[in-house]
N, C-alpha and C. Protein backbone atom coordinates (compact mmCIF):
# COMPACT_ATOMS: atom_id res chain seq x y z
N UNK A 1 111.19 124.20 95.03
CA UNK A 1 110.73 123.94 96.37
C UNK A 1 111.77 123.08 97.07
N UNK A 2 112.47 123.57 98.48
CA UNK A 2 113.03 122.91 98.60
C UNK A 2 112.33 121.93 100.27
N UNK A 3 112.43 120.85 100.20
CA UNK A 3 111.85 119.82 100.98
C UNK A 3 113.27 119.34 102.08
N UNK A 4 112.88 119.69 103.52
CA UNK A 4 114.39 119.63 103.93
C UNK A 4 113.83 118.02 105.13
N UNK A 5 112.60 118.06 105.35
CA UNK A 5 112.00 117.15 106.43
C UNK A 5 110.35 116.15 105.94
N UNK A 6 109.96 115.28 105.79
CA UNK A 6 109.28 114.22 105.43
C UNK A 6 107.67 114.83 106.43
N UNK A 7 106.72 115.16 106.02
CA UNK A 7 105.98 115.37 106.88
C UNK A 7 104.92 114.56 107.49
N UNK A 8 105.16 113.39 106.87
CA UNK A 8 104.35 112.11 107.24
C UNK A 8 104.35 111.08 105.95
N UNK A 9 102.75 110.50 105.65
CA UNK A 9 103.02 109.80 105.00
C UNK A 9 101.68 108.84 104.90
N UNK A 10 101.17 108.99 103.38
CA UNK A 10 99.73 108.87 103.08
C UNK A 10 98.90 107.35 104.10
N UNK A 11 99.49 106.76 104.22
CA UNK A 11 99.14 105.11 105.25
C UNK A 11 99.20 105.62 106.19
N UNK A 12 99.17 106.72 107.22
CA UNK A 12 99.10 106.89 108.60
C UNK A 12 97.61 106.89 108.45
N UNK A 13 96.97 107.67 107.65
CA UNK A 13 95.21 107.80 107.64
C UNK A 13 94.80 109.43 107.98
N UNK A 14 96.03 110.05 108.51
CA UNK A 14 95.68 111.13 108.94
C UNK A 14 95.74 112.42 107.66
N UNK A 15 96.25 111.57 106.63
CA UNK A 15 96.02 112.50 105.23
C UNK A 15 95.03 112.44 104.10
N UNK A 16 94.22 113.00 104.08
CA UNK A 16 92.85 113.25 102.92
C UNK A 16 93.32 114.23 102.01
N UNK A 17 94.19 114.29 100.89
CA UNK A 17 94.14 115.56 100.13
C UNK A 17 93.20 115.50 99.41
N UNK A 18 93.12 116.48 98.72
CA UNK A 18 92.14 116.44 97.69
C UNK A 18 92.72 116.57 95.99
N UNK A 19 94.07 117.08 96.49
CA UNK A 19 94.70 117.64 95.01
C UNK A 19 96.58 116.88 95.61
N UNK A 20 97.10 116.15 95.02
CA UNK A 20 98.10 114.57 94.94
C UNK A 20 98.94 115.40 93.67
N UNK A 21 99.98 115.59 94.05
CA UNK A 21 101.32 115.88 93.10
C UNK A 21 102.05 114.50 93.32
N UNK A 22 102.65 113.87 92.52
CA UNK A 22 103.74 112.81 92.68
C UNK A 22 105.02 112.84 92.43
N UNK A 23 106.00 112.43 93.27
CA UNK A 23 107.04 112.62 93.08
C UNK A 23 107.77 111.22 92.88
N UNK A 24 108.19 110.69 91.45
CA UNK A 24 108.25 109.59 91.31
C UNK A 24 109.76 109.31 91.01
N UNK A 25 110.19 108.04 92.17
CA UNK A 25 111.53 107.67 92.02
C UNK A 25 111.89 106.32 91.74
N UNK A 26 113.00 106.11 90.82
CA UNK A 26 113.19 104.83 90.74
C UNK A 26 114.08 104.16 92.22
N UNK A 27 114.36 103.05 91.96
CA UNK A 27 115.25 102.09 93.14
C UNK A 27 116.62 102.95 92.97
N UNK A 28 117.27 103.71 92.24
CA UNK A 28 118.42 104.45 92.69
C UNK A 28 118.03 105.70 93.00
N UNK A 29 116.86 106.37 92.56
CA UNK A 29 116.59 107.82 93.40
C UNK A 29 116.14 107.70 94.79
N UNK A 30 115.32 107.05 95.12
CA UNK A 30 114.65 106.26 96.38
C UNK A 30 116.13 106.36 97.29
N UNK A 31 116.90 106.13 96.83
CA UNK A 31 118.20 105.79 98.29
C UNK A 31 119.08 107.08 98.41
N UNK A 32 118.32 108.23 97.06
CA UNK A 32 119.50 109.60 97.86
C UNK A 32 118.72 110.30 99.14
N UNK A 33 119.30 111.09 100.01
CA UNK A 33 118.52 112.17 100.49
C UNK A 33 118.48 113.59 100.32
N UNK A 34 119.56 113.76 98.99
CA UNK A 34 119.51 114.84 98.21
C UNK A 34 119.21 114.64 97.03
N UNK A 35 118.39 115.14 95.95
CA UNK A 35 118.18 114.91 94.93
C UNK A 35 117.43 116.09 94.16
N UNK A 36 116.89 116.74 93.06
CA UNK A 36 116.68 117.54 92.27
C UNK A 36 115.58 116.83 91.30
N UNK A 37 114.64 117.32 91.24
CA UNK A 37 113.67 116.19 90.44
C UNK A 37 112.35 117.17 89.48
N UNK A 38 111.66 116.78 89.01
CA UNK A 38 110.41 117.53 88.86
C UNK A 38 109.27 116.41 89.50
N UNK A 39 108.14 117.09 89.76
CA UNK A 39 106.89 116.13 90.16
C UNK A 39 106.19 116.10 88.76
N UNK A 40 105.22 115.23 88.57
CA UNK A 40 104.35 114.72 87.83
C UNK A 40 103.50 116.42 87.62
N UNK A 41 103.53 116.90 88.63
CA UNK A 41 103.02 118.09 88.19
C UNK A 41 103.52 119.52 87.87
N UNK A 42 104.80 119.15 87.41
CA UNK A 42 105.49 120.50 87.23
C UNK A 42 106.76 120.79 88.12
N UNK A 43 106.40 120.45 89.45
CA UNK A 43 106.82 121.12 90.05
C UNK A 43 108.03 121.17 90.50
N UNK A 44 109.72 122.28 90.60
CA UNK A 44 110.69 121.43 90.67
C UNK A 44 111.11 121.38 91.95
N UNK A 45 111.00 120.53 92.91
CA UNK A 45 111.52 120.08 93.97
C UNK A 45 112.75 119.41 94.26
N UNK A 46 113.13 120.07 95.42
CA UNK A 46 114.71 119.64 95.96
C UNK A 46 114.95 118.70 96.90
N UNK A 47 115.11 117.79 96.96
CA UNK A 47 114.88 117.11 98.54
C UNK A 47 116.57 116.94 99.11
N UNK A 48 116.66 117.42 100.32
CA UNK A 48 117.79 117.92 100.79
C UNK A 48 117.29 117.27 102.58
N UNK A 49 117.43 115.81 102.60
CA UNK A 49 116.85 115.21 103.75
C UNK A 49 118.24 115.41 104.99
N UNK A 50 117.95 114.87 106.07
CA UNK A 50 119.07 114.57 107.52
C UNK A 50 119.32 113.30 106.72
N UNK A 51 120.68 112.86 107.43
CA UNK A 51 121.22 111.66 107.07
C UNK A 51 120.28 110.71 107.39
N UNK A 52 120.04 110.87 108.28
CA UNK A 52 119.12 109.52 109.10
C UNK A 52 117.81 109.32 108.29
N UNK A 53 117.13 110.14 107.56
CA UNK A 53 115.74 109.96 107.03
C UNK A 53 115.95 108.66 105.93
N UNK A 54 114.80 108.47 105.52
CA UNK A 54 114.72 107.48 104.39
C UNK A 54 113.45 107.15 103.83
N UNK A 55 113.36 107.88 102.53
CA UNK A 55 111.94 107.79 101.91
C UNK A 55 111.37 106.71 101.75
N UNK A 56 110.02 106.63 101.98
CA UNK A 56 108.91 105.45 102.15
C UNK A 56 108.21 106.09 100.91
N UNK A 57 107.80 105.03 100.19
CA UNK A 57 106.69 105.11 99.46
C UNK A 57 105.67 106.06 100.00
N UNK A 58 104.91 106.61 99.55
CA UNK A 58 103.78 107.12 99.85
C UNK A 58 104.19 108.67 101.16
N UNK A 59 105.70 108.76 101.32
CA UNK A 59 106.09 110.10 102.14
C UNK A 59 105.13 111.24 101.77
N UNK A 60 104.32 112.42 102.80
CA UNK A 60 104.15 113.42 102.47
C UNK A 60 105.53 114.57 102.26
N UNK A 61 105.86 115.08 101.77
CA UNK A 61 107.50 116.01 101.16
C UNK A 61 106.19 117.18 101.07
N UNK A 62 105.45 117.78 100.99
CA UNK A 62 105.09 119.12 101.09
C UNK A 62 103.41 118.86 101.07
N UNK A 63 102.73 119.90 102.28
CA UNK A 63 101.53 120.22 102.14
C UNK A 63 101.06 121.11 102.08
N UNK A 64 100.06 121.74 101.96
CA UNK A 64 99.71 123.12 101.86
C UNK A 64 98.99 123.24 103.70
N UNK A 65 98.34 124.30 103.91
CA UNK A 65 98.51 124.79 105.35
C UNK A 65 96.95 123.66 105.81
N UNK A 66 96.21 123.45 104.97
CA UNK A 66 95.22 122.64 105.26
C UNK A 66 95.04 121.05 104.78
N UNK A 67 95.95 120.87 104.39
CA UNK A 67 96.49 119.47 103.95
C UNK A 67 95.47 118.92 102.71
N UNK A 68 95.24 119.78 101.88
CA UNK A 68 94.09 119.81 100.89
C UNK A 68 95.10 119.46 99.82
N UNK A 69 96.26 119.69 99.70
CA UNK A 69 96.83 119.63 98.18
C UNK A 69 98.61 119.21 99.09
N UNK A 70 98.86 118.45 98.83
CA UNK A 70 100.35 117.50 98.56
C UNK A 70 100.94 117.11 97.42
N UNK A 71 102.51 116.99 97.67
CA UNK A 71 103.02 116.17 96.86
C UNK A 71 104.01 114.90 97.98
N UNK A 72 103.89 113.90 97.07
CA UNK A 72 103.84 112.03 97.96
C UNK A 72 104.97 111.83 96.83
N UNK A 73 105.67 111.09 97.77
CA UNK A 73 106.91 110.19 97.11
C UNK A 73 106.10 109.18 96.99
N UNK A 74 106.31 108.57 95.89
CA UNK A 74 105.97 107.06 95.43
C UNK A 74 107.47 106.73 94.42
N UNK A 75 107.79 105.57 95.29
CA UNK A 75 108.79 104.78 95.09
C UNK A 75 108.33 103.83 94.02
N UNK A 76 108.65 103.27 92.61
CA UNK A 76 109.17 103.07 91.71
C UNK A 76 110.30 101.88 91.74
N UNK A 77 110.22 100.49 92.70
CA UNK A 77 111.54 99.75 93.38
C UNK A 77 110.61 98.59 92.70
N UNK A 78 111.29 97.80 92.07
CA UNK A 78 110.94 96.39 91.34
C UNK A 78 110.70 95.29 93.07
N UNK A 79 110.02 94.58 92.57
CA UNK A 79 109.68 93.26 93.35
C UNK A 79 111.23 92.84 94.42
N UNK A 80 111.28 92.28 94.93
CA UNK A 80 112.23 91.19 96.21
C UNK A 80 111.37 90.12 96.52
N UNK A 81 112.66 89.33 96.14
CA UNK A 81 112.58 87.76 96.73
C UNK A 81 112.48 87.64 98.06
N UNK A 82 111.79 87.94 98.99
CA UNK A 82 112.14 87.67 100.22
C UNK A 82 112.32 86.10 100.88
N UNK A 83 113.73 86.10 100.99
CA UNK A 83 113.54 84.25 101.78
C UNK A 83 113.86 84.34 102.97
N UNK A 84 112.87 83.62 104.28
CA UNK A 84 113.30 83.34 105.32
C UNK A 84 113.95 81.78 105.59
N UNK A 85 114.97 82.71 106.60
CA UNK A 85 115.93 81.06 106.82
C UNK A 85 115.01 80.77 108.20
N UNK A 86 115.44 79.29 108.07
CA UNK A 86 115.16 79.11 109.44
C UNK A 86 115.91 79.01 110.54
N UNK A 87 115.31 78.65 112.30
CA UNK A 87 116.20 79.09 113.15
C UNK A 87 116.75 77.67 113.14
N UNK A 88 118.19 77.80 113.09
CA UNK A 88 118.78 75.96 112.88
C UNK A 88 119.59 75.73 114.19
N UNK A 89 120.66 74.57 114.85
CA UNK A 89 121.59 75.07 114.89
C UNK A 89 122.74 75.37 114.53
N UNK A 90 124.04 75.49 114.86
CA UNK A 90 124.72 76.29 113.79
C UNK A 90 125.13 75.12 112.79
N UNK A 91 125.50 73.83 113.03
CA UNK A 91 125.87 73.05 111.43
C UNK A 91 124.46 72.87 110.21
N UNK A 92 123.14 73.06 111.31
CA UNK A 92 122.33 73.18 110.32
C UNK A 92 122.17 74.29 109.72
N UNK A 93 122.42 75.69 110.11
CA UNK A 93 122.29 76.90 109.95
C UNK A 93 123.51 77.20 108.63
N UNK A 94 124.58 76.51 108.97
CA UNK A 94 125.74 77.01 107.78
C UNK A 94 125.55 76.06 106.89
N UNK A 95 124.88 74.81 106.81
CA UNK A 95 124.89 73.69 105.48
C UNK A 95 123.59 74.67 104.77
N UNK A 96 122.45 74.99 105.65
CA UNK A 96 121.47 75.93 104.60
C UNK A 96 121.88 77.07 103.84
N UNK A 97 123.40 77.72 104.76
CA UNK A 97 122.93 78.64 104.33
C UNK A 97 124.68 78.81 103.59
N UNK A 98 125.63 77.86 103.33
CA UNK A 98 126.15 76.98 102.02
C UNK A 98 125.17 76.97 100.67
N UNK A 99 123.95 75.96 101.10
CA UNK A 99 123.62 75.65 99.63
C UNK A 99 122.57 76.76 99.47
N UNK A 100 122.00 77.68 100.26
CA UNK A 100 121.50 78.88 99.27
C UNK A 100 122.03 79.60 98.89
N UNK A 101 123.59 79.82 99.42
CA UNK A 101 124.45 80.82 98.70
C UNK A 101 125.02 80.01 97.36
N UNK A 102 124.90 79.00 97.55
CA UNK A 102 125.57 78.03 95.71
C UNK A 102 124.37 78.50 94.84
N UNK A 103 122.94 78.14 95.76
CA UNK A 103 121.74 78.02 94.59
C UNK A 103 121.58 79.52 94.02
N UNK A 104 121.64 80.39 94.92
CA UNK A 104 121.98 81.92 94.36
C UNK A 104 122.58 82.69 93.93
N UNK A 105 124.30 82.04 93.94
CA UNK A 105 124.85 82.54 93.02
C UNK A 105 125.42 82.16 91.65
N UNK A 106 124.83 81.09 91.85
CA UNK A 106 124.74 80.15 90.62
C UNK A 106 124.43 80.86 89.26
N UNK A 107 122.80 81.38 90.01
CA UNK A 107 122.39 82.40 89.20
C UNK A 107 122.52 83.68 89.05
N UNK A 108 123.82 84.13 89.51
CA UNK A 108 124.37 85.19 89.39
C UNK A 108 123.07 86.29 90.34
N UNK A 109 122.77 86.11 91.08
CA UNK A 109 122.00 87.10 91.68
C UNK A 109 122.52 87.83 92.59
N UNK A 110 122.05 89.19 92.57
CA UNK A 110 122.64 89.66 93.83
C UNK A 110 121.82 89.44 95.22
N UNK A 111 122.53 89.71 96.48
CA UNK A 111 121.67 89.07 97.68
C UNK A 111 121.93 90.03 98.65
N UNK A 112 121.38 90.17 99.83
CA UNK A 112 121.26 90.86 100.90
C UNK A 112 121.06 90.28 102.53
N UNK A 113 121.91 90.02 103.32
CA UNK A 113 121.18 88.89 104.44
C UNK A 113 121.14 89.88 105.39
N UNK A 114 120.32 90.04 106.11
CA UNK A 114 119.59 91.12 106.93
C UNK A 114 119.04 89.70 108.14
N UNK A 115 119.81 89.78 109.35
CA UNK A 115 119.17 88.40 110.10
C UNK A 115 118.69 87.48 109.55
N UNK A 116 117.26 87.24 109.94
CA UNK A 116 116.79 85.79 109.25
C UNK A 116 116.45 85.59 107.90
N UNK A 117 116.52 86.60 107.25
CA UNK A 117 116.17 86.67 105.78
C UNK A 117 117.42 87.44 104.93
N UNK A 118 116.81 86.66 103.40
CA UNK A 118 117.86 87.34 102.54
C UNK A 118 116.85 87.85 101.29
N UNK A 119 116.95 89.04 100.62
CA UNK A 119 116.86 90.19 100.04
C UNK A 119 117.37 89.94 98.70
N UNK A 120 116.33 89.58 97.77
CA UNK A 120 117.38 89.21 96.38
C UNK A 120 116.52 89.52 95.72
N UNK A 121 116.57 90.86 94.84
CA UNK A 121 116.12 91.74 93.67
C UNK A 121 115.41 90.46 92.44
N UNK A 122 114.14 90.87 91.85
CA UNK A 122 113.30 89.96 90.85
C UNK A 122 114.18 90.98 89.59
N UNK A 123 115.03 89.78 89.42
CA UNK A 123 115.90 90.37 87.71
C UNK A 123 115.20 89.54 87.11
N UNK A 124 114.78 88.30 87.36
CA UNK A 124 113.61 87.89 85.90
C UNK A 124 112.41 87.46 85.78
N UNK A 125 111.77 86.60 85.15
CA UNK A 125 110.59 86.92 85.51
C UNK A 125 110.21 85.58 86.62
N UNK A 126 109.45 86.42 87.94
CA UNK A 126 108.57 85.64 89.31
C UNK A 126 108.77 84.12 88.96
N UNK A 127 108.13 83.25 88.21
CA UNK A 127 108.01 82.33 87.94
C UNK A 127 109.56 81.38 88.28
N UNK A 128 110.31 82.03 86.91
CA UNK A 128 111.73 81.67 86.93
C UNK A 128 112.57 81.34 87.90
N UNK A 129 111.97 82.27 89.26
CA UNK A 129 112.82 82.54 90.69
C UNK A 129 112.54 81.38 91.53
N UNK A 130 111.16 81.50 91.42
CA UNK A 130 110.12 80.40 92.13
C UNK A 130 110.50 79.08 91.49
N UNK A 131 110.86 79.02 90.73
CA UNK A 131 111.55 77.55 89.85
C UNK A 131 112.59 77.21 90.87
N UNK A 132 113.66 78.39 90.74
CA UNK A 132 115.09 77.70 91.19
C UNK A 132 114.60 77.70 92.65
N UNK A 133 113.89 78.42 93.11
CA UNK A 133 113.61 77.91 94.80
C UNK A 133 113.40 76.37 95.00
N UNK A 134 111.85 76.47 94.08
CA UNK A 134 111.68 74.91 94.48
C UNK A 134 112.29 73.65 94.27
N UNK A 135 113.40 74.29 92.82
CA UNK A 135 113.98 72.54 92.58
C UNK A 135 115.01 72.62 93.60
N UNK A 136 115.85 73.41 94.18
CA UNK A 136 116.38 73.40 95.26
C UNK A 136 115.95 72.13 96.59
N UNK A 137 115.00 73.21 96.67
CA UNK A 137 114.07 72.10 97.76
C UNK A 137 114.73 72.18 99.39
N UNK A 138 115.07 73.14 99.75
CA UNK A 138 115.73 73.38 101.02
C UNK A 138 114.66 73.66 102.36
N UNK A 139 115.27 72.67 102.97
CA UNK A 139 114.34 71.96 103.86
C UNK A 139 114.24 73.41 104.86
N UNK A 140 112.64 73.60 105.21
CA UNK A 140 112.19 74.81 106.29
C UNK A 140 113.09 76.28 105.53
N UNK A 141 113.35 76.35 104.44
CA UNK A 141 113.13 77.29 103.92
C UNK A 141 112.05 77.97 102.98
N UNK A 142 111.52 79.05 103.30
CA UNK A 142 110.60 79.79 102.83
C UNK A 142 110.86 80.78 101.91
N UNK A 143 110.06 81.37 100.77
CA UNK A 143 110.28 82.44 99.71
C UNK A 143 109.03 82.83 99.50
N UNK A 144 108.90 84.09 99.17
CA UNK A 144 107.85 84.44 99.16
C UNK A 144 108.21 86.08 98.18
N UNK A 145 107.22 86.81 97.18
CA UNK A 145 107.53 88.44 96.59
C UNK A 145 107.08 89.19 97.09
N UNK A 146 107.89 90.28 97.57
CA UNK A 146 107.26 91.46 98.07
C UNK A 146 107.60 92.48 97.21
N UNK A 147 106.84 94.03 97.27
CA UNK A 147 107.36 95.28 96.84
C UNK A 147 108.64 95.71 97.78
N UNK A 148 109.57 96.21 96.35
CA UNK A 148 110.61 96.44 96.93
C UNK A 148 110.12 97.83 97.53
N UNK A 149 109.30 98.63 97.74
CA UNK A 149 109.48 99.40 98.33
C UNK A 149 109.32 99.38 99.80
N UNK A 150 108.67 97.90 99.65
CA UNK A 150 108.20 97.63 101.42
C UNK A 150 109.28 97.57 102.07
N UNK A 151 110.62 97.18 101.82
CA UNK A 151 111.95 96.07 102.42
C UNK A 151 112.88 97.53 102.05
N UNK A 152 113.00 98.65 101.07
CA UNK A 152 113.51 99.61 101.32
C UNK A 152 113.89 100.67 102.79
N UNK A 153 112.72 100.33 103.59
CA UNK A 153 113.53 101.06 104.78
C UNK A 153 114.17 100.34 105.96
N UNK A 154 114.37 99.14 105.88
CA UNK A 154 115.17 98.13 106.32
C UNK A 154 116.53 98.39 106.21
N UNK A 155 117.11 98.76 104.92
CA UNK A 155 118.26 98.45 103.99
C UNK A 155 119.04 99.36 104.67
N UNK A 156 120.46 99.12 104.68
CA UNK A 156 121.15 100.33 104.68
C UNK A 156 121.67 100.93 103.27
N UNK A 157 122.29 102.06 103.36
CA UNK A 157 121.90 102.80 101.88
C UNK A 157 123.23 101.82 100.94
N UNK A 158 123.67 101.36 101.48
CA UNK A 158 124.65 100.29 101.16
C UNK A 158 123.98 98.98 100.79
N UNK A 159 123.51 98.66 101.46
CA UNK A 159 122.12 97.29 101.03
C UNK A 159 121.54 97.53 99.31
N UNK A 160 120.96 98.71 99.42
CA UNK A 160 120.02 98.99 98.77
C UNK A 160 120.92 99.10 96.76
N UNK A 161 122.24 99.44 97.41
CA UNK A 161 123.06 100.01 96.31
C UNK A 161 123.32 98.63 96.10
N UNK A 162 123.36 97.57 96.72
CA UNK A 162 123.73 96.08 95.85
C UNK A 162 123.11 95.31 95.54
N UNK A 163 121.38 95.64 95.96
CA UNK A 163 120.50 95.11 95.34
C UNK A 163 119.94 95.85 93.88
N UNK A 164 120.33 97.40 93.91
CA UNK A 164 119.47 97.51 92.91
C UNK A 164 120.49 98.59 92.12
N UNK A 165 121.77 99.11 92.61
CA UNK A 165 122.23 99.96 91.74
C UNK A 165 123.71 98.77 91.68
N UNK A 166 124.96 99.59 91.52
CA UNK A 166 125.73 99.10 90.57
C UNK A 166 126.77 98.04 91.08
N UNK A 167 126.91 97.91 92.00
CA UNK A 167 127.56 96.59 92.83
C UNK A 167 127.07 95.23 92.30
C-alpha cells in the first residue's frame, strides 16, 4: 500500500474506526517521509510523503471509504526534557544560557534550542535529569517531561537527527 498524503489524525475527533491497524515507528523512522514498513497487522505499507509533511503520532495514513477500518502512525519517540529559559536581558540571557550549556554538556547530553526552550532527549533515567536541574539551581529557569512525540513536529528533520539519531 502505498500512502503518498496523511489523511488526518485520530485527536481531531472526527475519527471513530472500528477496526485500528498500527503503524509503529521509532524516533529515527518518525523523521523519514519515505519509508517501507509492515503494520502490526500485516500490512506492507509505503509511505512516500511531500517534503513538507511530518508524521504526528496518531496520523490517519489510510482509511477505508467509511472510515470504519484505518491504519494510525503511532510514534514510538522516548521522553524530552523540555526547559524553558526565561525572557532576560541580554547579559542575563547569555550568563543563563553559559551555565546551562556547562550544566548540559557536562553531561554529555545532546540539546536542541528552538527560541525559548531547549529540547534535550531522557538518555537516563527522569529522576537523574531532574537531579542535575535542581542542583544547578538556575534562577527562573523551568524543566519539565514531555512525550517526545509531542515536540516532534516542531523539530526540523535536522533537530530531530541530533536529538535522537546519530549526531
Amino acid at each position: 500500500m502505498l500512502v503518498e498524503q496523511i489523511r488526518g489524525n485520530l485527536a481531531d475527533g472526527a475519527w471513530r474506526p472500528a477496526n485500528t491497524d498500527v503503524l509503529r515507528l521509532d524516533q529515527w523512522e518518525a523523521q523519514k517521509r519515505r519509508l517501507r514498513k509492515l503494520t502490526d497487522g500485516g500490512v506492507d505499507v509505503a509511505l512516500s510523503l511531500d517534503r513538507d509533511s511530518r508524521l504526528r503520532d496518531g496520523d490517519v495514513l489510510w482509511a477505508d471509504e467509511g472510515g470504519e477500518s484505518v491504519i494510525v502512525a503511532r510514534l514510538e519517540i522516548g521522553e524530552v526534557m523540555l526547559v524553558d529559559l526565561p525572557r532576560r536581558d541580554a547579559d542575563g540571557a547569555l550568563r543563563v544560557a553559559v551555565e546551562l550549556g556547562h550544566a548540559i554538556g557536562s553531561q554529555h547530553w545532546p540539546a536542541v534550542v528552538k527560541g525559548g526552550q531547549v529540547f534535550v532527549p531522557v538518555t537516563l533515567d527522569r529522576t537523574v535529569m531532574d537531579s542535575v536541574m535542581r542542583r544547578h539551581a538556575f534562577t527562573g529557569v523551568s524543566h519539565r517531561f514531555v512525550p517526545g512525540a509531542d515536540v516532534m513536529p516542531y523539530l526540523a528533520p535536522q533537530d530531530a537527527d541530533r536529538l535522537w539519531g546519530t549526531r
